[in-house]
N, C-alpha and C. Protein backbone atom coordinates (compact mmCIF):
# COMPACT_ATOMS: atom_id res chain seq x y z
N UNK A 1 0.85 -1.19 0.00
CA UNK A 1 0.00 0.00 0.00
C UNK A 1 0.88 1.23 0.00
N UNK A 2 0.43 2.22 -0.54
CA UNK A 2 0.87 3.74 -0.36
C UNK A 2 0.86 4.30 0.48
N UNK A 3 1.95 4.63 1.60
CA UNK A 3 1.77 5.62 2.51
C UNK A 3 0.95 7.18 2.27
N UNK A 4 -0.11 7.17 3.15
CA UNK A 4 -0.80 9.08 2.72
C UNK A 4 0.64 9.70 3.06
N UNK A 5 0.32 10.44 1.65
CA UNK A 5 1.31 11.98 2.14
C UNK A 5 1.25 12.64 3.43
N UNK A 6 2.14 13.47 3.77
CA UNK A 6 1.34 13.87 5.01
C UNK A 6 2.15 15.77 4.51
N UNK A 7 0.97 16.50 4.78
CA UNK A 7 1.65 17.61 4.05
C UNK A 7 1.52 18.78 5.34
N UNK A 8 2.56 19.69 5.08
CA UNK A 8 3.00 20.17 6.29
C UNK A 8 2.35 21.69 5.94
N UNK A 9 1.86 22.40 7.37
CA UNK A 9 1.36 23.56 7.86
C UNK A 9 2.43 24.89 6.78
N UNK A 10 3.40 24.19 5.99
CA UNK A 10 4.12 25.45 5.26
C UNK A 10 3.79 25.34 3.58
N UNK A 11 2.83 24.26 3.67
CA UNK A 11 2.41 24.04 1.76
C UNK A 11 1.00 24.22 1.65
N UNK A 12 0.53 24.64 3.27
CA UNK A 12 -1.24 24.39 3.19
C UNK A 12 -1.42 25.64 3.87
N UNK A 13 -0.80 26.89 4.34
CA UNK A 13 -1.55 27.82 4.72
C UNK A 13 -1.98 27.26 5.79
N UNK A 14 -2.06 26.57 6.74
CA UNK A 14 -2.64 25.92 7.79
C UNK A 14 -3.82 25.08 7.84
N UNK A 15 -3.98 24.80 6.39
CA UNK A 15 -5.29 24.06 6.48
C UNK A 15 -4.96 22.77 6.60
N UNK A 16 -3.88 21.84 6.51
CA UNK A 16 -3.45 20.32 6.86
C UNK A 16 -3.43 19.85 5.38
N UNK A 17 -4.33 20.73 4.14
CA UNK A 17 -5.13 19.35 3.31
C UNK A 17 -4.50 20.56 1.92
N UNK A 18 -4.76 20.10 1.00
CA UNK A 18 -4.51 20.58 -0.17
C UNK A 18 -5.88 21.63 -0.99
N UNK A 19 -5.01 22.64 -0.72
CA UNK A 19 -6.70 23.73 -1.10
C UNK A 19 -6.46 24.26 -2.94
N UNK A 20 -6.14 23.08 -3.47
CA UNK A 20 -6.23 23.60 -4.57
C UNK A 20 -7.67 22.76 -5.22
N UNK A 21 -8.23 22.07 -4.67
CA UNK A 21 -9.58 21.71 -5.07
C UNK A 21 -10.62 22.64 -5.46
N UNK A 22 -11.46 21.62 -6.69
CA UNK A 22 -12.42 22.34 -7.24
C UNK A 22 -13.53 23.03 -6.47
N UNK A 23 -13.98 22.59 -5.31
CA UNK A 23 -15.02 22.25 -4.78
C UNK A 23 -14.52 23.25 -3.41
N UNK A 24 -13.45 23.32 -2.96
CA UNK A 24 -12.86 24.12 -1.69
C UNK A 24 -12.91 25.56 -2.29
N UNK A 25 -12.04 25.87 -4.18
CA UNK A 25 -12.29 26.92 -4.07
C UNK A 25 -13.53 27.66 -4.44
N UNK A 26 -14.37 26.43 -4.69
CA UNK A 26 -15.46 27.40 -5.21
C UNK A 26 -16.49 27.47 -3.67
N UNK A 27 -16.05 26.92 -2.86
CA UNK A 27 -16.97 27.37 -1.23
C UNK A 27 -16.30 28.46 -0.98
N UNK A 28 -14.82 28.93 -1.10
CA UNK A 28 -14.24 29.82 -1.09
C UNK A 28 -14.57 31.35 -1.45
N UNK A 29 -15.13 31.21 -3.32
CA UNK A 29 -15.39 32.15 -3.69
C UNK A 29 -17.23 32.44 -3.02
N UNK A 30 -17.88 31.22 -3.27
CA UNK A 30 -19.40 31.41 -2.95
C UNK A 30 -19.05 32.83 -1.35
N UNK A 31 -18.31 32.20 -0.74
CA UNK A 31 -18.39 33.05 1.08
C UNK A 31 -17.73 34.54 0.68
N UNK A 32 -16.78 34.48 -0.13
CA UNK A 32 -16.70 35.83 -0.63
C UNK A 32 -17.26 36.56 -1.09
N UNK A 33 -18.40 36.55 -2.14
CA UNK A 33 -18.96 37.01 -2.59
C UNK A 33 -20.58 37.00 -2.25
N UNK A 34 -20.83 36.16 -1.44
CA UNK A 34 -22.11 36.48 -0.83
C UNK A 34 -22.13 37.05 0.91
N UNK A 35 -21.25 37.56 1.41
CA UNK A 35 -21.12 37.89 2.44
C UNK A 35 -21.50 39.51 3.05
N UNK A 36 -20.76 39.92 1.52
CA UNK A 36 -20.98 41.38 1.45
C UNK A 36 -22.59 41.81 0.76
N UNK A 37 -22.89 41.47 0.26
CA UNK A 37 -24.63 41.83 -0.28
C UNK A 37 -25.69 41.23 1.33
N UNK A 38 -25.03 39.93 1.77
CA UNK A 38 -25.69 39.82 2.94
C UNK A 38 -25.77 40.99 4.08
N UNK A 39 -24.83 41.03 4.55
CA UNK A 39 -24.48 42.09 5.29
C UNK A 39 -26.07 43.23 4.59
N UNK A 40 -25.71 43.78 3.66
CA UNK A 40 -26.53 44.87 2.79
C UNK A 40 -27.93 44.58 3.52
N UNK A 41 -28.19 43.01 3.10
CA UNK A 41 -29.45 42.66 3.05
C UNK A 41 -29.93 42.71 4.42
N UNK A 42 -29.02 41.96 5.55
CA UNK A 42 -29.44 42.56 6.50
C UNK A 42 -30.15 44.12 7.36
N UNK A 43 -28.87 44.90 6.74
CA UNK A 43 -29.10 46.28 7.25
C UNK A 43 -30.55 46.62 6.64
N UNK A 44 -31.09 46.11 5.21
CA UNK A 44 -32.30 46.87 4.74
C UNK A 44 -33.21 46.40 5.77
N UNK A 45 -33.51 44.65 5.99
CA UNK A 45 -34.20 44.43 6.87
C UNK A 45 -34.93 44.89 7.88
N UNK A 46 -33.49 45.61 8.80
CA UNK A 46 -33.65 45.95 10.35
C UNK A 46 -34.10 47.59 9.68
N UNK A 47 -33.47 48.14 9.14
CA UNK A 47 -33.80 49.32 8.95
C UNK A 47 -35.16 50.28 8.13
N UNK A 48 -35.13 49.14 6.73
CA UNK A 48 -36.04 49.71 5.28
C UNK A 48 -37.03 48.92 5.99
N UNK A 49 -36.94 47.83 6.55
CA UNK A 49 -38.48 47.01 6.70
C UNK A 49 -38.62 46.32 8.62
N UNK A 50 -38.11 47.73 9.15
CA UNK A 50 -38.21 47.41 10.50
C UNK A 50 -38.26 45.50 11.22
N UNK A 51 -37.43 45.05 11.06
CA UNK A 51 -36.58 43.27 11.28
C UNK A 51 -38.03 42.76 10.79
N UNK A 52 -38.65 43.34 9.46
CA UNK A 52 -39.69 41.76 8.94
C UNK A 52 -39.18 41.08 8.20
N UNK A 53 -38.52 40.12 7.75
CA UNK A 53 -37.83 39.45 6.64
C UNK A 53 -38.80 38.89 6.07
N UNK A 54 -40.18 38.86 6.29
CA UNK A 54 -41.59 38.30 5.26
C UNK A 54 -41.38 39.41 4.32
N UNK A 55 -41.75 40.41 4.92
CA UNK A 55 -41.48 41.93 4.49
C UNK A 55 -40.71 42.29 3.28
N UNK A 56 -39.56 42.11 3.39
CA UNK A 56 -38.13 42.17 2.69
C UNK A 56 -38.53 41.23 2.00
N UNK A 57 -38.49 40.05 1.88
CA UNK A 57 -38.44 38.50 0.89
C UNK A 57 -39.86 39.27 -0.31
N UNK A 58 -41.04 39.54 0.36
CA UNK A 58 -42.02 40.09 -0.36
C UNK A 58 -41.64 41.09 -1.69
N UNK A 59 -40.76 41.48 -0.98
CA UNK A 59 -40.69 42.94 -1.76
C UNK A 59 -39.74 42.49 -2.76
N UNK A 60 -38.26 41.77 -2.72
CA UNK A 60 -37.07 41.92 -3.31
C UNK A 60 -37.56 40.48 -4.22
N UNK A 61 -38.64 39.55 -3.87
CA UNK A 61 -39.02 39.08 -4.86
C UNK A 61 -39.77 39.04 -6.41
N UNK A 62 -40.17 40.34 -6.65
CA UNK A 62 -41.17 40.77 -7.78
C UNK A 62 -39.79 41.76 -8.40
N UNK A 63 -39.42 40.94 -9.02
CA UNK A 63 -38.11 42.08 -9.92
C UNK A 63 -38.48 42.96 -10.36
N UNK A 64 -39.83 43.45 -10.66
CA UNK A 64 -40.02 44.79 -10.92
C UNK A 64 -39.59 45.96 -9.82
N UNK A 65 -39.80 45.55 -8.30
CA UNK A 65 -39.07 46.36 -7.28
C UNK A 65 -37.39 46.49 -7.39
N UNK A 66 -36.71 45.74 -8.17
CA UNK A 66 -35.37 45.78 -7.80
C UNK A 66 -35.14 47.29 -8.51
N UNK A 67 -35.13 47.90 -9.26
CA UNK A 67 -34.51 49.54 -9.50
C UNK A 67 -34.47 49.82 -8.18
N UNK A 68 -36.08 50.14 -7.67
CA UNK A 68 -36.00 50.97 -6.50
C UNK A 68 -35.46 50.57 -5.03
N UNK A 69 -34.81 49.26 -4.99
CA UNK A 69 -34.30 48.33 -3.96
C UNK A 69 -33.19 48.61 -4.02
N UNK A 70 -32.14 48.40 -5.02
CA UNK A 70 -30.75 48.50 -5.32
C UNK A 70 -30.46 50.57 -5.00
N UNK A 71 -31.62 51.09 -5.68
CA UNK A 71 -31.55 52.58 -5.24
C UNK A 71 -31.49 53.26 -4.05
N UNK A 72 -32.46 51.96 -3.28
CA UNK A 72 -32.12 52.45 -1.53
C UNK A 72 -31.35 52.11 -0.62
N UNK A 73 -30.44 51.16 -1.58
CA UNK A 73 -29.22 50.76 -0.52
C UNK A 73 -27.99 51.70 -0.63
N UNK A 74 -27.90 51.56 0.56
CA UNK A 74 -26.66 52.86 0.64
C UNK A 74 -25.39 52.63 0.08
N UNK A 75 -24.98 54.07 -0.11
CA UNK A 75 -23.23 53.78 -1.03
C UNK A 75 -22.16 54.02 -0.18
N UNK A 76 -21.30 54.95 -0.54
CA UNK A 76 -20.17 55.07 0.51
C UNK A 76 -20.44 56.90 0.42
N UNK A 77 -19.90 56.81 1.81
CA UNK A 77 -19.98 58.19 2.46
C UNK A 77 -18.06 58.44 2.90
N UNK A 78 -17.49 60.04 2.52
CA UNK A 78 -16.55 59.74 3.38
C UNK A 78 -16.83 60.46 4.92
N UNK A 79 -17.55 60.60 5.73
CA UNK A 79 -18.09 60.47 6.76
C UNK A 79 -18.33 59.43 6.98
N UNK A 80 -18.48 58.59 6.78
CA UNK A 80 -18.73 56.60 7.26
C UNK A 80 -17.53 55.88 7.14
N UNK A 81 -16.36 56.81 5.62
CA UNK A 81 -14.96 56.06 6.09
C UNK A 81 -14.09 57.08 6.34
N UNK A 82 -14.61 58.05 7.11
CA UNK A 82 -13.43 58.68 7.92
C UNK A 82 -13.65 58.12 9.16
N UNK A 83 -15.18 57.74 9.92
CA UNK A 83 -15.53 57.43 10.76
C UNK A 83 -14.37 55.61 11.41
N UNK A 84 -14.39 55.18 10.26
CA UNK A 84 -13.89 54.09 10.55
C UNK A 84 -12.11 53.96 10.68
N UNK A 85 -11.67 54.70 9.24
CA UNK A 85 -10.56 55.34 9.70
C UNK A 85 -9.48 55.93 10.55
N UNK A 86 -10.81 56.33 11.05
CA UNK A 86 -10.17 57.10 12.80
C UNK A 86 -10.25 56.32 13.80
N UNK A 87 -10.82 55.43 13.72
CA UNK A 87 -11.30 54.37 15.01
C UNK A 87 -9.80 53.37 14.79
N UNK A 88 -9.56 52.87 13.20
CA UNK A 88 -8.74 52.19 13.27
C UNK A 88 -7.39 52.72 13.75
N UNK A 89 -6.96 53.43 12.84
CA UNK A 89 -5.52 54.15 13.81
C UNK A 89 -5.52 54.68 15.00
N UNK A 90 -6.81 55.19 15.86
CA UNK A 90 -6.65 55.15 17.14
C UNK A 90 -6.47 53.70 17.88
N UNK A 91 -7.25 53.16 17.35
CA UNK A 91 -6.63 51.58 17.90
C UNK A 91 -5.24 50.99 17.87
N UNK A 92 -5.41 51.45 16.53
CA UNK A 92 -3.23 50.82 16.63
C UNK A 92 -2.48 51.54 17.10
N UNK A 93 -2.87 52.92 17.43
CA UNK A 93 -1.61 53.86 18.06
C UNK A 93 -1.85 53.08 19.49
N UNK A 94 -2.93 53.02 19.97
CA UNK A 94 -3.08 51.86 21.30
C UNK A 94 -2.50 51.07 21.60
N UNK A 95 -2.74 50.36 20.63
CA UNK A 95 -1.88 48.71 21.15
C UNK A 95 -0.03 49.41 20.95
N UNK A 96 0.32 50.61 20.28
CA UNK A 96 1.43 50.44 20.23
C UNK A 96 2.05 51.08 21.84
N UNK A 97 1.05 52.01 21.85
CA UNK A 97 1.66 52.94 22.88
C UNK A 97 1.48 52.30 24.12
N UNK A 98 -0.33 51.65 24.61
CA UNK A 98 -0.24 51.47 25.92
C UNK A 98 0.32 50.36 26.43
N UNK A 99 1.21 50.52 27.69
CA UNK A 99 1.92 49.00 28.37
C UNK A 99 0.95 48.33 28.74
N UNK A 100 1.95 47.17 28.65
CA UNK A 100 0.70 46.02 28.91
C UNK A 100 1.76 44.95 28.99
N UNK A 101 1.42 43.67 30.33
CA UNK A 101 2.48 42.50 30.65
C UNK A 101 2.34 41.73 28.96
N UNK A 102 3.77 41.16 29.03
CA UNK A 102 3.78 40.44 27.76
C UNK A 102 3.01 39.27 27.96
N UNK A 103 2.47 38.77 27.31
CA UNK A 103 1.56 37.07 26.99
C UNK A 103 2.45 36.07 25.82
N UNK A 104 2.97 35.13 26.54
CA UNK A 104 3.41 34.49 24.79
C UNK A 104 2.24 33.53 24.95
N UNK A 105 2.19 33.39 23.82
CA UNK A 105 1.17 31.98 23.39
C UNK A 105 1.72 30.74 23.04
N UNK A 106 1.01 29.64 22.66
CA UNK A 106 1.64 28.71 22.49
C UNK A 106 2.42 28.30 21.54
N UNK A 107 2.84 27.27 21.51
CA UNK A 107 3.78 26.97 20.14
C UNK A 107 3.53 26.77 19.17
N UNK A 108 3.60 27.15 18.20
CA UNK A 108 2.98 26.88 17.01
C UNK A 108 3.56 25.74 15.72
N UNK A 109 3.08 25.44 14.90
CA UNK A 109 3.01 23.95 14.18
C UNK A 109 4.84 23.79 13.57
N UNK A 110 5.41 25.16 13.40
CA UNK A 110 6.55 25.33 13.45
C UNK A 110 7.82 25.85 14.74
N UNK A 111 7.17 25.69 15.31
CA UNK A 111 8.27 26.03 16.74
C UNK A 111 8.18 27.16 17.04
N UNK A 112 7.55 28.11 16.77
CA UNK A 112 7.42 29.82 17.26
C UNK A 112 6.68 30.06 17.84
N UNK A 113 6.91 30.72 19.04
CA UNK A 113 5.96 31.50 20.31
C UNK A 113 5.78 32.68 20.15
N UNK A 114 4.44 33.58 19.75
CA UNK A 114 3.95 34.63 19.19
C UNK A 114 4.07 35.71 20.91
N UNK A 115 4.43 36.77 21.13
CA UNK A 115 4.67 37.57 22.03
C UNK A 115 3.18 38.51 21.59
N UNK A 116 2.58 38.31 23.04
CA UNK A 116 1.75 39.63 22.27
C UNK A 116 1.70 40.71 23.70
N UNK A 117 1.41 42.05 23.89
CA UNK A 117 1.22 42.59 24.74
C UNK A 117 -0.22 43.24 25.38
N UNK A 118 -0.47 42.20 26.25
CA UNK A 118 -2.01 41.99 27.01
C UNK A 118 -2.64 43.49 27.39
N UNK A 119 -2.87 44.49 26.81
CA UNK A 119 -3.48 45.49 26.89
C UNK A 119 -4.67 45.71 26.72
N UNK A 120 -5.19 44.42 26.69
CA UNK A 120 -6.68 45.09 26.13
C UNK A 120 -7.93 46.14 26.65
N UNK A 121 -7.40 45.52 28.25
CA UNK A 121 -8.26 45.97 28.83
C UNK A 121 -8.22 47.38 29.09
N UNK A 122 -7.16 48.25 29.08
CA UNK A 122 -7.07 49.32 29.34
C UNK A 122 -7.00 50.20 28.12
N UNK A 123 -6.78 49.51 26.56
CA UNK A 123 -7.59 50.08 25.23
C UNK A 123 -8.68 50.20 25.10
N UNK A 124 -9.43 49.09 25.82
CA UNK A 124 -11.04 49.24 25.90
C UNK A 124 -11.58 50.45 26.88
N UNK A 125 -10.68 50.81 27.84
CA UNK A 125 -11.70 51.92 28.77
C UNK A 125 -10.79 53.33 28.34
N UNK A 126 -10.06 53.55 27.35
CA UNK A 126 -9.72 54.29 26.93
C UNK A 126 -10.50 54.81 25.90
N UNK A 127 -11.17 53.80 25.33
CA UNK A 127 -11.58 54.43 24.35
C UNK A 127 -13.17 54.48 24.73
N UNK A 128 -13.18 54.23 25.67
CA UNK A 128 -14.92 54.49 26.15
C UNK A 128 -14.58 56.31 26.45
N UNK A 129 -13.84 56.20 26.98
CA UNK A 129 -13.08 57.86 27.23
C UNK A 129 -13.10 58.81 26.23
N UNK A 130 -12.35 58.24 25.42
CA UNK A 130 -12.41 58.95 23.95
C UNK A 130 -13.46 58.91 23.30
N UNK A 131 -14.37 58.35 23.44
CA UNK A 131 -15.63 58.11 22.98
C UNK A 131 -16.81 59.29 23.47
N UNK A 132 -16.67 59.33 25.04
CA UNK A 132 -17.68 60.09 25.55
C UNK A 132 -16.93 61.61 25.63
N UNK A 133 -15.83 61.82 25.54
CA UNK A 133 -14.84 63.44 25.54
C UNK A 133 -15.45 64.01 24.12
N UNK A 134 -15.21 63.31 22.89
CA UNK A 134 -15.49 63.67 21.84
C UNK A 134 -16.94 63.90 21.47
N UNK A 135 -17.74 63.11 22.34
CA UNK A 135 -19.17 63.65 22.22
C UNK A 135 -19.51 64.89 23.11
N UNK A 136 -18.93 64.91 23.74
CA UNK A 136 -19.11 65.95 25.13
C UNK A 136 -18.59 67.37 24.18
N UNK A 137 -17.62 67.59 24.03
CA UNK A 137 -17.07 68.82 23.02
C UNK A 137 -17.05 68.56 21.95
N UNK A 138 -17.99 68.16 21.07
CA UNK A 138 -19.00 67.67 19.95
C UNK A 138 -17.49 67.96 18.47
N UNK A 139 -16.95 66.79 18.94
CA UNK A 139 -16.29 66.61 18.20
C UNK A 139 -16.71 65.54 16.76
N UNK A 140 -17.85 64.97 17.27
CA UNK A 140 -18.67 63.95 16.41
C UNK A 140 -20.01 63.87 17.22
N UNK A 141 -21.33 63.42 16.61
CA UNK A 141 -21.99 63.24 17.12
C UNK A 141 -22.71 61.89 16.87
N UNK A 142 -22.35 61.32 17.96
CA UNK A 142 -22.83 59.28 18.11
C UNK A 142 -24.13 59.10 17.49
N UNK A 143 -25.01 59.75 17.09
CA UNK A 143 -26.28 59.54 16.53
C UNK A 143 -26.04 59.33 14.76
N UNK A 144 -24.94 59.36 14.46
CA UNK A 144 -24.27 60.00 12.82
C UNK A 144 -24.07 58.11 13.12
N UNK A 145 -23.74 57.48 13.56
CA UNK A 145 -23.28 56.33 13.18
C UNK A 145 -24.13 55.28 12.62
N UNK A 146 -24.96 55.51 13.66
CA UNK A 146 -26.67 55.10 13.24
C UNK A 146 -27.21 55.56 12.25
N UNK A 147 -26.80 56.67 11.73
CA UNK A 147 -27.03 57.17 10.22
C UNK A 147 -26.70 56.45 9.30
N UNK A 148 -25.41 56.46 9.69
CA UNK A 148 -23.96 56.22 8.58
C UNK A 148 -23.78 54.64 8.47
N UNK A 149 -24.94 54.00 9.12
CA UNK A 149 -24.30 52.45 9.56
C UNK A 149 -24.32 51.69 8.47
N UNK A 150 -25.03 51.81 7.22
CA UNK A 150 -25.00 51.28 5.94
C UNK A 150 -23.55 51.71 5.44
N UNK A 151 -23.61 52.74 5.31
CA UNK A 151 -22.29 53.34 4.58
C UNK A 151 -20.97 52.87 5.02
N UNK A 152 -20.81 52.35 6.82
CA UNK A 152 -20.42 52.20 7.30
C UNK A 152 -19.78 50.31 7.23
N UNK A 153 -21.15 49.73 6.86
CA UNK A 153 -20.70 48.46 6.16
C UNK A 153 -20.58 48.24 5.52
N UNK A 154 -20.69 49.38 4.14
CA UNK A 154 -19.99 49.25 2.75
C UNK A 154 -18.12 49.33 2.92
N UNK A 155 -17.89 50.43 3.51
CA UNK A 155 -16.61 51.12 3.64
C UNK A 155 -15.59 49.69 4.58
N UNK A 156 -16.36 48.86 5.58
CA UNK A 156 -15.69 47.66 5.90
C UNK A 156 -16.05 46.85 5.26
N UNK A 157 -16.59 46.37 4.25
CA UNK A 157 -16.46 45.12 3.56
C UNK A 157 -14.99 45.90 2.01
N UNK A 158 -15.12 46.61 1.99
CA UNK A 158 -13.96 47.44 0.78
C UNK A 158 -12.64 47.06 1.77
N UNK A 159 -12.48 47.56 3.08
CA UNK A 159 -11.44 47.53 3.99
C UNK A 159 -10.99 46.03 4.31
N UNK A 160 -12.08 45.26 4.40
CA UNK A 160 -11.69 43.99 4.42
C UNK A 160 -11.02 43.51 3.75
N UNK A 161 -11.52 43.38 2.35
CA UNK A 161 -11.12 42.71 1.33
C UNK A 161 -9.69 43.16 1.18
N UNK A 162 -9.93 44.90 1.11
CA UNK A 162 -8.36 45.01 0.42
C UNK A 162 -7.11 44.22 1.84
N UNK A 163 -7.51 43.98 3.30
CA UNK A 163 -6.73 43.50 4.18
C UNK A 163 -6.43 42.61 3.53
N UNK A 164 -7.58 41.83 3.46
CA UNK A 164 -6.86 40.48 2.93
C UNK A 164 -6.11 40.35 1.56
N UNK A 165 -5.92 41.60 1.12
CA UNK A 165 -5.18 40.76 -0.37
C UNK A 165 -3.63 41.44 -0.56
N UNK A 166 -4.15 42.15 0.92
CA UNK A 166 -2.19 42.89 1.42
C UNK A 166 -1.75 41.58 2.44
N UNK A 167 -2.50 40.89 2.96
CA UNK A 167 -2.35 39.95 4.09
C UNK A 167 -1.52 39.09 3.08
N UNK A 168 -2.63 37.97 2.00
CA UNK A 168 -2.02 37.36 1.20
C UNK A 168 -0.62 37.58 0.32
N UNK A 169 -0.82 39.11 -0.12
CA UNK A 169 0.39 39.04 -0.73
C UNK A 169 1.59 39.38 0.22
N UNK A 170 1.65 39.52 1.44
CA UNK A 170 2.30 39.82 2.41
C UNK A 170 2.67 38.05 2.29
N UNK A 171 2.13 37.29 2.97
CA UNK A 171 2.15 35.70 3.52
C UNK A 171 3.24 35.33 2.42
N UNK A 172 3.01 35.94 1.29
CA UNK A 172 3.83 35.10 -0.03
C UNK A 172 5.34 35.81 -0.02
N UNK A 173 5.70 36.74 -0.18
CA UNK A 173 6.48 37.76 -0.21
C UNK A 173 7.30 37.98 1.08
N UNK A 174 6.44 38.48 2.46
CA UNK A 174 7.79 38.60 3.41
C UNK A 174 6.45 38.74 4.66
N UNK A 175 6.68 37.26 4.95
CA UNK A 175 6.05 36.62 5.70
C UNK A 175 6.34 37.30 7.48
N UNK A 176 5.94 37.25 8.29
CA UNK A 176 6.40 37.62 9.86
C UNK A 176 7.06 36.29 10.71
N UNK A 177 6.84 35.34 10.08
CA UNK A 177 7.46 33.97 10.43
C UNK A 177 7.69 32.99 9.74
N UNK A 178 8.23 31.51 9.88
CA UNK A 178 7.81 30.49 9.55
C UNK A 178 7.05 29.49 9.32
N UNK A 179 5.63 30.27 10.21
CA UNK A 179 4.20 29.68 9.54
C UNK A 179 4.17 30.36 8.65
N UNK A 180 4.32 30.18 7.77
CA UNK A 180 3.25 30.83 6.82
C UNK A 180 3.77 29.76 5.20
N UNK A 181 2.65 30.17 4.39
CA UNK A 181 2.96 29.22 3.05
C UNK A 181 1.17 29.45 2.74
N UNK A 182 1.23 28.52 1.24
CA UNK A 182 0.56 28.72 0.21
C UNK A 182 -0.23 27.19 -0.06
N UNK A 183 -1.18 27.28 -0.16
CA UNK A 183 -2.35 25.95 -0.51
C UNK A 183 -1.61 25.41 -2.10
N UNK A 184 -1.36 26.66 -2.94
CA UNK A 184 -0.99 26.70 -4.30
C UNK A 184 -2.19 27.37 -5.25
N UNK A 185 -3.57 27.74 -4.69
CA UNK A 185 -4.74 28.44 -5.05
C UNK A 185 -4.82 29.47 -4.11
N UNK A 186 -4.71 30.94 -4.89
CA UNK A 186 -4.62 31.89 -4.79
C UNK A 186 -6.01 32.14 -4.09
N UNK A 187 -6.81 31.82 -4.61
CA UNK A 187 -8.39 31.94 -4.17
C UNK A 187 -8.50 31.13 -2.82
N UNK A 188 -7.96 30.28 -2.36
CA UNK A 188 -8.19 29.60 -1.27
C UNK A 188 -7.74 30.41 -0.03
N UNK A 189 -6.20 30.97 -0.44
CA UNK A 189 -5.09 31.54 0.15
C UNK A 189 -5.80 33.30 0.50
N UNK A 190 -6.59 33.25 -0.46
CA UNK A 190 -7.28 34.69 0.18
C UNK A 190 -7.90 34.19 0.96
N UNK A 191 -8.76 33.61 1.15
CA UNK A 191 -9.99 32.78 1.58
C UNK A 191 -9.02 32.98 3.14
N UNK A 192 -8.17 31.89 3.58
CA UNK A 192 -7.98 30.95 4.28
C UNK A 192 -6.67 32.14 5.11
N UNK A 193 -6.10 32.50 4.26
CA UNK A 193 -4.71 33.13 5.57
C UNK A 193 -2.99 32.40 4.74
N UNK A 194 -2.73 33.46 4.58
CA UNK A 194 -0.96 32.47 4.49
C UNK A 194 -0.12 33.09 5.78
N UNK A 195 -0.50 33.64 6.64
CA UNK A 195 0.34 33.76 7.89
C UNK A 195 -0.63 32.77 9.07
N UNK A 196 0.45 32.71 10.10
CA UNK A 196 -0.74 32.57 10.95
C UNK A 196 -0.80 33.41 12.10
N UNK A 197 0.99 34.34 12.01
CA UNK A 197 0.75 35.53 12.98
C UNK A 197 0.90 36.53 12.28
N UNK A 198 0.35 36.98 11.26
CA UNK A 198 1.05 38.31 10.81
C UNK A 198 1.06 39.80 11.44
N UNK A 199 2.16 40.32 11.48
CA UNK A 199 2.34 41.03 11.79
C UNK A 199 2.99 42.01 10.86
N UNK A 200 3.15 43.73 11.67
CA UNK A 200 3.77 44.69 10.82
C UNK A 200 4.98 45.43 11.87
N UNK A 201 6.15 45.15 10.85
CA UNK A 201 7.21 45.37 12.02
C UNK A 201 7.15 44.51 13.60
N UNK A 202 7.47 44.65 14.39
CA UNK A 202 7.83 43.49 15.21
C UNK A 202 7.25 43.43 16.46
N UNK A 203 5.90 44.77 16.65
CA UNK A 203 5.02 44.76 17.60
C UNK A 203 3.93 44.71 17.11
N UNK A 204 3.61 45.40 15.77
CA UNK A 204 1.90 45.18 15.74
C UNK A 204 1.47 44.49 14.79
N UNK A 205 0.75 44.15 15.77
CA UNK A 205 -0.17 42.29 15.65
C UNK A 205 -1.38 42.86 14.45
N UNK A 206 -1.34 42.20 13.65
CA UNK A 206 -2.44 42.63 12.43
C UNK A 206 -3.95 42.01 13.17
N UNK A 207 -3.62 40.59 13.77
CA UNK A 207 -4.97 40.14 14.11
C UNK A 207 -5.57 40.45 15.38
N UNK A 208 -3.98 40.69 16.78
CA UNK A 208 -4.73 41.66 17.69
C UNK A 208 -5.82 43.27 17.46
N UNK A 209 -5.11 43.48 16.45
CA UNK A 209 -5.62 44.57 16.12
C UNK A 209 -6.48 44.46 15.41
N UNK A 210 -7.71 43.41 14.40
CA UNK A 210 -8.55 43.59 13.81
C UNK A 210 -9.50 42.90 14.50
């Protein structure tokens, strides 16, 4: 008999198995591409048809409504991605600036112990801080988000995607460790991760931070 191959955490992206299959990448692409219109579909729900999804299904079924369906979903605002913008680099100036005891984690499938610095808790009441200062001397006003919240999940599903395809081509190119590697399908490898700690420069954690 044939011994199974046994293929290692640096040819699979961490998936154990070979992701160049027909069938892996096309679950791959299906979750990509229906994730972001979901999202959409949700927000009309709760919002255009106060949480009836009889409601919604009613309506987005008679294709004669779709002009005016596709017309009321929201686009991008840059107030919805400055909003997000600012949240993100205040977060990473966080994790860079505030101390915090180191945590290593465990070992990973290649021998590396990821260092991270346990701050969370005091990023989190910082920014409840920054949160209520900036409303207080109406530097923004918290009711705009609830506005902006469509616009707001357009501008992160754009932010996502492009993460992941700096992530991927990062994983291939100049990896943060020795986990990292390639299925050999590009589409999977977006999908799936080619790091498994990536990082930028040698403190900040891409996934603490997202």
């Amino acid at each position: 008999a044939t011994a199974k191959k046994t293929v290692s955490w640096s040819d699979t992206a961490g998936t154990g198995v070979d992701g160049s299959g027909f069938f892996r990448a096309l679950g791959a692409l299906l979750l990509l591409l229906s994730t972001p219109p979901f999202t959409l579909a949700l927000w009309s729900i709760f919002v255009q048809y106060k949480g009836s999804t009889t409601d919604f299904v009613a309506f987005v079924s008679d294709s004669g409504n779709w002009p005016a369906f596709l017309a009321s979903l929201p686009t991008l605002s840059w107030e919805a991605t400055t909003y997000i913008a600012a949240f993100g680099v205040f977060e990473a100036f966080l994790q860079l600036a505030v101390p915090g005891k180191a945590f290593i984690g465990p070992i990973s499938p290649k021998g590396n112990r990821p260092v991270y610095k346990a701050n969370g808790v005091e990023c989190y009441f910082i920014t409840l801080v920054a949160f209520f200062a900036c409303w207080k001397y109406g530097v923004f006003n918290p009711a705009r988000i609830y506005d902006q919240f469509g616009e707001m999940l357009n501008a992160l599903n754009i932010f996502g995607n492009v993460l992941c395809l700096f992530l991927t081509i990062k994983g291939y190119t100049f990896p943060s460790s020795s986990d990292s590697g390639s299925t050999g399908s590009f589409l999977f490898d977006y999908f799936w991760g080619t790091e498994l700690y990536p990082r930028i420069g040698k403190h900040f954690d891409i996934k603490q931070w997202t």
